[in-house]
Every structure is written in structure tokens, then in C-alpha cells.
N, C-alpha and C. Protein backbone atom coordinates (compact mmCIF):
# COMPACT_ATOMS: atom_id res chain seq x y z
N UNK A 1 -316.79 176.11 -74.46
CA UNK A 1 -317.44 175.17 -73.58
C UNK A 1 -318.93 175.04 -73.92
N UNK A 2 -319.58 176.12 -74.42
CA UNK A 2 -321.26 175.87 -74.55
C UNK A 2 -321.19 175.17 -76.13
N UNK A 3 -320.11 175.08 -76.68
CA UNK A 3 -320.55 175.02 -77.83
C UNK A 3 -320.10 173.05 -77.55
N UNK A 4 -319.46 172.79 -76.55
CA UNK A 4 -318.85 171.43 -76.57
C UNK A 4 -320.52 170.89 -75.76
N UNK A 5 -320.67 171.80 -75.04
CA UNK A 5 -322.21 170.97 -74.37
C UNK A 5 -323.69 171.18 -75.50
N UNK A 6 -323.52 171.89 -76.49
CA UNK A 6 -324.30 172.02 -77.49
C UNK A 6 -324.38 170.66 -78.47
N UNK A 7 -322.73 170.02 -78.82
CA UNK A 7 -322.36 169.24 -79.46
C UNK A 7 -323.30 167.99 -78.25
N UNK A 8 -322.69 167.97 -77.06
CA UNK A 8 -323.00 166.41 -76.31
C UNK A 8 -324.39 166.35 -76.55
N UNK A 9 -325.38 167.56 -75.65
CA UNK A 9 -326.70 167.12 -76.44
C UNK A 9 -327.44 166.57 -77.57
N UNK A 10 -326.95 167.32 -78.89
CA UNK A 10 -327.10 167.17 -80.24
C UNK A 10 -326.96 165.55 -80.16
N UNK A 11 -326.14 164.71 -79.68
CA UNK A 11 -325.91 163.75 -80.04
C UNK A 11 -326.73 162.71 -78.68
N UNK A 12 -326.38 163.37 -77.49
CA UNK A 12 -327.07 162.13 -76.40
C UNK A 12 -327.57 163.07 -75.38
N UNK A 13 -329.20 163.34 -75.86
CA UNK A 13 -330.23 164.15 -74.92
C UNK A 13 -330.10 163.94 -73.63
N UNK A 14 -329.89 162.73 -73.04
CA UNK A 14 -330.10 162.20 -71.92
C UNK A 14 -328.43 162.19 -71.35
N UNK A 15 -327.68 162.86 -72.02
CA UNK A 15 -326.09 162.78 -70.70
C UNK A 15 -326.49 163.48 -69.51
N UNK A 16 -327.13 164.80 -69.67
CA UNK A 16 -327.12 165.41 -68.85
C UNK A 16 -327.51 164.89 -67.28
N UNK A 17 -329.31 164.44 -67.69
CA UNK A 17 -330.05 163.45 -66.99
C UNK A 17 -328.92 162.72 -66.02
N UNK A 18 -328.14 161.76 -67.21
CA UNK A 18 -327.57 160.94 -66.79
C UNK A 18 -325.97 161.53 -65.27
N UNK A 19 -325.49 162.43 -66.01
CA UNK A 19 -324.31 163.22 -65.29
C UNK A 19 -325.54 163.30 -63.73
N UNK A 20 -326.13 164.55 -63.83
CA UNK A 20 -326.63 164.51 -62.56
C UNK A 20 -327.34 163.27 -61.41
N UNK A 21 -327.77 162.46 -62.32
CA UNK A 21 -327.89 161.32 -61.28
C UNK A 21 -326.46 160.68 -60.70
N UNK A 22 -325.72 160.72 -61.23
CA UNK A 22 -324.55 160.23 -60.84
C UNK A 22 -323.78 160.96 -60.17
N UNK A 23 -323.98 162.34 -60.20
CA UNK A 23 -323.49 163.37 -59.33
C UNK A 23 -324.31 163.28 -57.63
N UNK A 24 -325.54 162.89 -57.94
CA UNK A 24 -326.80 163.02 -56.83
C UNK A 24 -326.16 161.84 -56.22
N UNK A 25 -325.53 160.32 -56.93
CA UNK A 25 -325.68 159.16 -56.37
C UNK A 25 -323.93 159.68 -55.29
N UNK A 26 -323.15 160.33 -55.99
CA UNK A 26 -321.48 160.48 -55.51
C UNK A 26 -322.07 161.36 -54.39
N UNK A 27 -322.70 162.06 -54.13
CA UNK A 27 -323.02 163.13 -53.36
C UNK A 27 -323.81 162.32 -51.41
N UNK A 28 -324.50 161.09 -52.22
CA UNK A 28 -325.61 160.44 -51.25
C UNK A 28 -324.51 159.36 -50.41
N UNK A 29 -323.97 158.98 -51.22
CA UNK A 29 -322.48 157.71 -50.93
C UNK A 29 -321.30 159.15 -49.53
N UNK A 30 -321.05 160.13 -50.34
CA UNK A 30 -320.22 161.28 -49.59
C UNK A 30 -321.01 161.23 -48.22
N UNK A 31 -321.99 162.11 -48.18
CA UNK A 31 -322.60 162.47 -47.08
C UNK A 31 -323.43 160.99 -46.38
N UNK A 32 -323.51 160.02 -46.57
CA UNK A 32 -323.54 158.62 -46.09
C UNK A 32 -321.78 158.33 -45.26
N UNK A 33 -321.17 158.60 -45.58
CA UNK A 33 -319.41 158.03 -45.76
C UNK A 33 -319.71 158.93 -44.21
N UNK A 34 -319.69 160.30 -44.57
CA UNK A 34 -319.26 161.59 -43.15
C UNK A 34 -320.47 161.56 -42.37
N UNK A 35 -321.16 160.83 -42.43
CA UNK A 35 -322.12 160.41 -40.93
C UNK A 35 -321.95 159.17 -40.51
N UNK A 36 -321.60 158.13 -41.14
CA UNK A 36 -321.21 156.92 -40.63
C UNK A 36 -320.24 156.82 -39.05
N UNK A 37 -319.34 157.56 -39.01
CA UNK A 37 -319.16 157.34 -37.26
C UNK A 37 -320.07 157.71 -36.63
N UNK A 38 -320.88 158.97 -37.17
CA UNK A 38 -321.89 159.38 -35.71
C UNK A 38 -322.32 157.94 -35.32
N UNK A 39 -323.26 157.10 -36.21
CA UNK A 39 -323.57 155.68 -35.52
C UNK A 39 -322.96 154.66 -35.00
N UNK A 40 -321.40 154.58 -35.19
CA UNK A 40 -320.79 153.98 -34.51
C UNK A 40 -320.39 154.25 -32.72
């Protein structure tokens, strides 16, 4: 496994960057989703 995330870097510096924003954005949408009745 370190050697497969050794390879992704080597080739695209910025996945990582990229993975966690998209993890941050699935995460903001989730916890948006499970408060939405409180305001109803």
C-alpha cells in the first residue's frame, strides 16, 4: 500500500490535496443531510 501511494504521488502531487477536499466536501453534504430536520 505505501508503495502504491508512493507511485500516485510520483505521478500526481496534488491527488492527495485533491482526495481530501472531496472527503471534507462528502463529510459537509453528510453532516448538512443529519441536521436538516432539526430545521424543519
Amino acid at each position: 500500500m505505501a508503495k502504491d501511494i508512493k507511485t500516485l504521488l510520483a505521478h500526481d502531487p496534488m491527488a492527495i490535496v485533491k482526495d481530501a477536499i472531496g472527503t471534507l466536501a462528502v463529510m459537509v453534504i453528510l453532516f448538512g443531510a443529519l441536521h436538516l430536520p432539526m430545521f424543519g
